[in-house]
Protein backbone atom coordinates (compact mmCIF):
# COMPACT_ATOMS: atom_id res chain seq x y z
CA UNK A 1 14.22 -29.38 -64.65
CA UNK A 2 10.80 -29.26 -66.26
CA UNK A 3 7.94 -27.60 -65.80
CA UNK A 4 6.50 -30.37 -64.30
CA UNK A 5 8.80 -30.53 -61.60
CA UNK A 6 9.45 -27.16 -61.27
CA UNK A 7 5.34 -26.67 -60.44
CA UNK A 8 5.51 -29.84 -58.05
CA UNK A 9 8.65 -28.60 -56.09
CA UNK A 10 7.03 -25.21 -55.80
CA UNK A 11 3.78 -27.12 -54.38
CA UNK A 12 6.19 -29.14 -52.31
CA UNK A 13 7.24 -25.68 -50.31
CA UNK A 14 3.63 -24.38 -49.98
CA UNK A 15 1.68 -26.98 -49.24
CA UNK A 16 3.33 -26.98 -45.13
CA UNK A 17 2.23 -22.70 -45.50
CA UNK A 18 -0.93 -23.53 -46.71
CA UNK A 19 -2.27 -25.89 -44.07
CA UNK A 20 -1.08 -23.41 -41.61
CA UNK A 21 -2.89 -20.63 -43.06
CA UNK A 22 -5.80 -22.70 -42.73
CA UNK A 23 -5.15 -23.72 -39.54
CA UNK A 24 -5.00 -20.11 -38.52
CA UNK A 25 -8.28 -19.12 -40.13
CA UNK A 26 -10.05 -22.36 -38.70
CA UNK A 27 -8.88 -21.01 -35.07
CA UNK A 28 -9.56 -17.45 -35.88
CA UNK A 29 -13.15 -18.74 -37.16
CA UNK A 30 -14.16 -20.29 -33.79
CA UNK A 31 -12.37 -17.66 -31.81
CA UNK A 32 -14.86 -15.09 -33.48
CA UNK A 33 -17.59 -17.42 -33.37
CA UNK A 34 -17.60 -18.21 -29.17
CA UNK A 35 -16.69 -14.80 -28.62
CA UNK A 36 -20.28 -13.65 -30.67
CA UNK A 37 -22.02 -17.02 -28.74
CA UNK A 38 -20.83 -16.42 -25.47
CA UNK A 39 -19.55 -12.48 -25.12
CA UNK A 40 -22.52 -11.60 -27.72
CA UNK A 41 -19.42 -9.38 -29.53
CA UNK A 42 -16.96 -9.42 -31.81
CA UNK A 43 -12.92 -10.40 -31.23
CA UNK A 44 -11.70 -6.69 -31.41
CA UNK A 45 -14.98 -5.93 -29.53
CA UNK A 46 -13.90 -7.90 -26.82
CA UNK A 47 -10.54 -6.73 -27.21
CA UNK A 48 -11.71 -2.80 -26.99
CA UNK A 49 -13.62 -3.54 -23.85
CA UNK A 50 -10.50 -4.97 -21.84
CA UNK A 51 -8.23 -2.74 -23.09
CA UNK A 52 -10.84 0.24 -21.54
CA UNK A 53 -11.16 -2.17 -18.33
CA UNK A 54 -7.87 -2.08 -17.85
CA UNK A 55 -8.06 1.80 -18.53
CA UNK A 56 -10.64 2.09 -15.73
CA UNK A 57 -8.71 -0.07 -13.29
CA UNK A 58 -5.63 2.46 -13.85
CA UNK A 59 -8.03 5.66 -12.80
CA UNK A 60 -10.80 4.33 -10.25
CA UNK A 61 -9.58 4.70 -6.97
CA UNK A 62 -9.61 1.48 -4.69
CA UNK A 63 -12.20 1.29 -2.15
CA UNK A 64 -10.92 1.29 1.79
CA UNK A 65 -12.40 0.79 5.19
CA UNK A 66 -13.12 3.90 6.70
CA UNK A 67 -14.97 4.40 10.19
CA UNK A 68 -14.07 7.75 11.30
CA UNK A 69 -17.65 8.45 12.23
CA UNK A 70 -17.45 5.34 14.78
CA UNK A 71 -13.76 5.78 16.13
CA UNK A 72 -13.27 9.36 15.41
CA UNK A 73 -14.63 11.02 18.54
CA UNK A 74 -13.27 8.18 20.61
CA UNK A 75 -9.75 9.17 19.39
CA UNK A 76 -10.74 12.47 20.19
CA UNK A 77 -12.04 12.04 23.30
CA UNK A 78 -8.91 9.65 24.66
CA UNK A 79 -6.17 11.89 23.58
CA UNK A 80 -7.52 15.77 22.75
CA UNK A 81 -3.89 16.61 22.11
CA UNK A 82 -3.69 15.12 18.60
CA UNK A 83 -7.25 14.26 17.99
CA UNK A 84 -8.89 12.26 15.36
CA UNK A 85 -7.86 15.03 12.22
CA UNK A 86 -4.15 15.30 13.58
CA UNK A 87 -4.01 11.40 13.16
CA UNK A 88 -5.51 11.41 10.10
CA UNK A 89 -2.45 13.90 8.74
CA UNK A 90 -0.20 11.85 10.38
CA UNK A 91 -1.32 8.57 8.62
CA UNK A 92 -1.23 10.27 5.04
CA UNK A 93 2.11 12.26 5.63
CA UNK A 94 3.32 8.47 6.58
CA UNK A 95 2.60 6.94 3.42
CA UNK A 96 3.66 9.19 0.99
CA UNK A 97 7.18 9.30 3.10
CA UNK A 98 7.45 5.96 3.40
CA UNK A 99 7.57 5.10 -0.52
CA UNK A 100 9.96 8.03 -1.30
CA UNK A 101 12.04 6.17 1.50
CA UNK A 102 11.94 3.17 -0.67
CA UNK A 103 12.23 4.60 -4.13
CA UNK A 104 14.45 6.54 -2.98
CA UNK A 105 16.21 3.69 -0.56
CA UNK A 106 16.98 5.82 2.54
CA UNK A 107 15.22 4.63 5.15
CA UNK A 108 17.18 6.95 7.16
CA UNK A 109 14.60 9.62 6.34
CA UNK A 110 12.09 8.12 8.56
CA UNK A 111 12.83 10.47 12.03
CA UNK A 112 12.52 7.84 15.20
CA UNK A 113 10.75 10.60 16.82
CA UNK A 114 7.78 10.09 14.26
CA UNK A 115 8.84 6.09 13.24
CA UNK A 116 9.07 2.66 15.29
CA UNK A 117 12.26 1.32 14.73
CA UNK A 118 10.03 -1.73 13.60
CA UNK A 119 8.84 -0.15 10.56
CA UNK A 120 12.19 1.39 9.80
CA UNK A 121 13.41 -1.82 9.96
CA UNK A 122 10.60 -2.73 7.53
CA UNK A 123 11.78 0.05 5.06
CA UNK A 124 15.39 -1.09 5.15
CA UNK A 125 14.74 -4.84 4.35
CA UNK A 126 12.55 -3.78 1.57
CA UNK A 127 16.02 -1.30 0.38
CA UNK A 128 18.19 -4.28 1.48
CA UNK A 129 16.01 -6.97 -1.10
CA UNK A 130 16.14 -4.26 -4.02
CA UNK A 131 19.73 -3.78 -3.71
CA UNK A 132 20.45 -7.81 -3.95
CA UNK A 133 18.74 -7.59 -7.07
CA UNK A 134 19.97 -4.42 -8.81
CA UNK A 135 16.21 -2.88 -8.84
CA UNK A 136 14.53 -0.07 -8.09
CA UNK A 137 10.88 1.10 -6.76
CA UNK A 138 9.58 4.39 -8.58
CA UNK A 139 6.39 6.40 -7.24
CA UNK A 140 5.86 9.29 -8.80
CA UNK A 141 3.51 11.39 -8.83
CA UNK A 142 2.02 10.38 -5.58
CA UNK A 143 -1.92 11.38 -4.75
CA UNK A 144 -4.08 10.51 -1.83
CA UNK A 145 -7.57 9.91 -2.51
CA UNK A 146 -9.21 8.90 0.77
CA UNK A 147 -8.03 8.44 4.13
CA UNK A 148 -10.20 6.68 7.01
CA UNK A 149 -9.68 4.78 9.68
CA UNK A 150 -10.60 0.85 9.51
CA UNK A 151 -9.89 0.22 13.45
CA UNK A 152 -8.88 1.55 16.95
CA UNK A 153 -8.10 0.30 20.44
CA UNK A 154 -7.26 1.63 23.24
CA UNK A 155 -6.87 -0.62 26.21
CA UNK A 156 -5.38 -0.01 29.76
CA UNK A 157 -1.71 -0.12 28.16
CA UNK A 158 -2.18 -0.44 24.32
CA UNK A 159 -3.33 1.81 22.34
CA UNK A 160 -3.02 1.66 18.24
CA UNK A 161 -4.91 3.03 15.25
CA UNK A 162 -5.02 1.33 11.72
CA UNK A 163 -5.77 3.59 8.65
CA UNK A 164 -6.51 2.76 5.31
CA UNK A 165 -5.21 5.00 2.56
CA UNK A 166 -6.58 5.15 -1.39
CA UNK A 167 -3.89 6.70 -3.37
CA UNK A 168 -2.65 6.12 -6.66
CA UNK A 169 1.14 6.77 -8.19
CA UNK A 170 3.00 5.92 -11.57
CA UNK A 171 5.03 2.60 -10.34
CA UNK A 172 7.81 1.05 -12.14
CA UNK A 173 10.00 -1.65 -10.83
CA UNK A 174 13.38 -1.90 -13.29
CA UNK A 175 16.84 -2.44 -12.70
CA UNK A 176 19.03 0.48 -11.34
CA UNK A 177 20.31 1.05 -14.99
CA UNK A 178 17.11 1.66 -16.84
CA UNK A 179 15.72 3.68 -13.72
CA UNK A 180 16.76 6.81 -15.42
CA UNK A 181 14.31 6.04 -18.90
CA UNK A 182 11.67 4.25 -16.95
CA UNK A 183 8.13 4.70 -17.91
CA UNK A 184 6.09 4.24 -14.66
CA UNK A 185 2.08 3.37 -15.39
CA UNK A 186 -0.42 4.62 -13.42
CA UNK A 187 -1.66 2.31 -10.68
CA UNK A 188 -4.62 2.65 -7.92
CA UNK A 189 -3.74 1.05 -4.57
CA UNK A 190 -4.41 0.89 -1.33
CA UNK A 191 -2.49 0.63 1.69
CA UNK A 192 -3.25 0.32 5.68
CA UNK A 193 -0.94 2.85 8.05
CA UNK A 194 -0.86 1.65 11.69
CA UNK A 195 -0.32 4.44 14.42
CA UNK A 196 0.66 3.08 18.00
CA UNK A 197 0.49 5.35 20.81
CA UNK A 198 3.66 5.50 23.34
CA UNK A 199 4.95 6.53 26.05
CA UNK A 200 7.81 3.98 27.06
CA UNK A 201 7.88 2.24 23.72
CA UNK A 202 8.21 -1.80 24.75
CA UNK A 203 7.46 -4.55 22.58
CA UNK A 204 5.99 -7.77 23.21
CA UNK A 205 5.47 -10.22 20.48
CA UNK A 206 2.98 -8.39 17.92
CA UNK A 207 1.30 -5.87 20.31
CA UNK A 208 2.68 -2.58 21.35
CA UNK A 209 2.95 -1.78 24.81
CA UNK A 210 2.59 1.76 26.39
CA UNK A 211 3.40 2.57 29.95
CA UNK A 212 3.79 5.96 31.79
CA UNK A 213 5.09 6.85 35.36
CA UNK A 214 4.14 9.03 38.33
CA UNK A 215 7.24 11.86 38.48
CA UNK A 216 6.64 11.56 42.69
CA UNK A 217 6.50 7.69 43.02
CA UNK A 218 7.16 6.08 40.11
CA UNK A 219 4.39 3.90 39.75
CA UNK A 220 2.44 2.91 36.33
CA UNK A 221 -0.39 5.40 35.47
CA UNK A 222 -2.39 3.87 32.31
CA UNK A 223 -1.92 4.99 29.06
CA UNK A 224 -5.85 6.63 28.66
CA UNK A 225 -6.01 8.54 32.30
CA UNK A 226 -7.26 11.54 32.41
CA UNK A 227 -6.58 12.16 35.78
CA UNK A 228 -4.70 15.11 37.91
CA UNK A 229 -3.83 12.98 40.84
CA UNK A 230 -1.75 9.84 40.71
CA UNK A 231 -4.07 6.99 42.40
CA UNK A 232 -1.54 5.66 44.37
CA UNK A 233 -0.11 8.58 46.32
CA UNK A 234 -2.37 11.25 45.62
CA UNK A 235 0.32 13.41 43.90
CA UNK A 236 -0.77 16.07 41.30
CA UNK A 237 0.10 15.40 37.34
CA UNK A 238 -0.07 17.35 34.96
CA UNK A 239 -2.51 15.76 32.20
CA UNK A 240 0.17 14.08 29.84
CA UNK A 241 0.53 16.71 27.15
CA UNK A 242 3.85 14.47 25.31
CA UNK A 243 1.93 11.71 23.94
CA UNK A 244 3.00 10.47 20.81
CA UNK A 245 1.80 8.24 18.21
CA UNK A 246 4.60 6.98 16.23
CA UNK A 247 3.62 5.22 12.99
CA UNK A 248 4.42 1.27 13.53
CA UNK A 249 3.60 -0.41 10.48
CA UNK A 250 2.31 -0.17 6.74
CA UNK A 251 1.22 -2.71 4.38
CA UNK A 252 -0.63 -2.72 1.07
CA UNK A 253 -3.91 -3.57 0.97
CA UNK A 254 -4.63 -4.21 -2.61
């Protein structure tokens, strides 16, 4: 082979790299240019400032709902045993033992003296949907930011509180082998905590109902009376100390 041919084979490779490379530059040359038209900065200027937005969505807690000024001496006036601040405890102690009940997939954790079998049921599916596909939830690390509440009601037999929590946690979802060398990232989220007040627990389509009795004649006494006598037969009660609020539902907010 000569030279000649040698030179024009050696062309014949480059020439598909070479109108790549310019390709590349032509794209990298209007990338830089509308991101100094329209941004009024540079690629890896751009680049910086989404890599420190992403940063700041990591650490800046998420905002909630919170009310407790407006509904939280209501809920203390309509049941004094718990009051607004003993809810409040109960909605954060909630959250934080619901996800361990996930990542840790025992949903048997979750006492029915404190849980509606409706939200254990909740947990479970969740356990039973990780467990079809060989994954696992991690939250580490959990911290509560805020706590308020974003709604209340209290009608003649129904009674339920919604919370809104701001927490954050290092989350990783990964398959049950690589749980072990996971790297969880820190993430800011928010979720609502619904507290339903009981005293026979019934349900009826979406809404909790609450219903009490007279010990002497058995008949309904509402769920907010504050009354000694029964008003059908005139009968003495004692104030109803036992009132629980079990926690019926949680979802993530954002």
């Amino acid at each position: 082979m000569d030279i000649t041919s040698f030179i024009l084979s050696i062309l014949s490779w480059l020439a598909p790299l070479i109108v790549i490379g310019i390709i590349v530059l032509v794209i990298v040359s209007k990338v830089r240019s509308a991101s100094q038209k329209y941004l009024g900065m540079s690629p890896s200027q751009a680049m910086e400032l989404i890599n420190k937005g992403v940063k700041e969505e990591a650490t800046t807690p998420k905002g909630i709902t919170a009310l407790s000024e407006m509904y939280g001496p209501a809920i203390t006036r309509d049941f004094p045993e718990i009051g607004y601040k003993g809810m409040e405890v109960k909605a954060r102690n909630a959250i934080v033992a619901i996800l361990n009940a996930i990542m840790n997939k025992n949903a048997e954790s979750l006492k029915a003296s404190e849980y509606t079998q409706d939200l254990i049921n909740k947990v479970n599916n969740r356990i039973t949907t990780l467990n079809a596909n060989n994954e696992k939830e991690i939250f580490n690390n959990i911290k509560i930011h805020r706590c308020g509440i974003a709604s209340y009601q209290n009608k003649s037999k129904e009674a339920t509180a919604r919370f809104e929590i701001s927490l954050q946690y290092e989350y990783a979802k990964v398959s049950e082998e690589k749980a072990d060398s996971a790297k969880p990232a820190l993430m800011q989220t928010a979720y609502s905590v619904t507290l339903a007040y009981k005293q026979d627990l019934h349900e009826q389509t979406t809404s909790i109902v609450f219903s009490s009795n007279c010990p002497n004649c058995g008949a309904p006494i509402d769920a907010s009376a504050k009354g000694k006598k029964c008003p059908y037969c005139g009968s003495g009660i004692t104030e109803i100390a036992d009132r629980i609020w079990l926690v019926n539902d949680f979802n993530l907010v954002k």
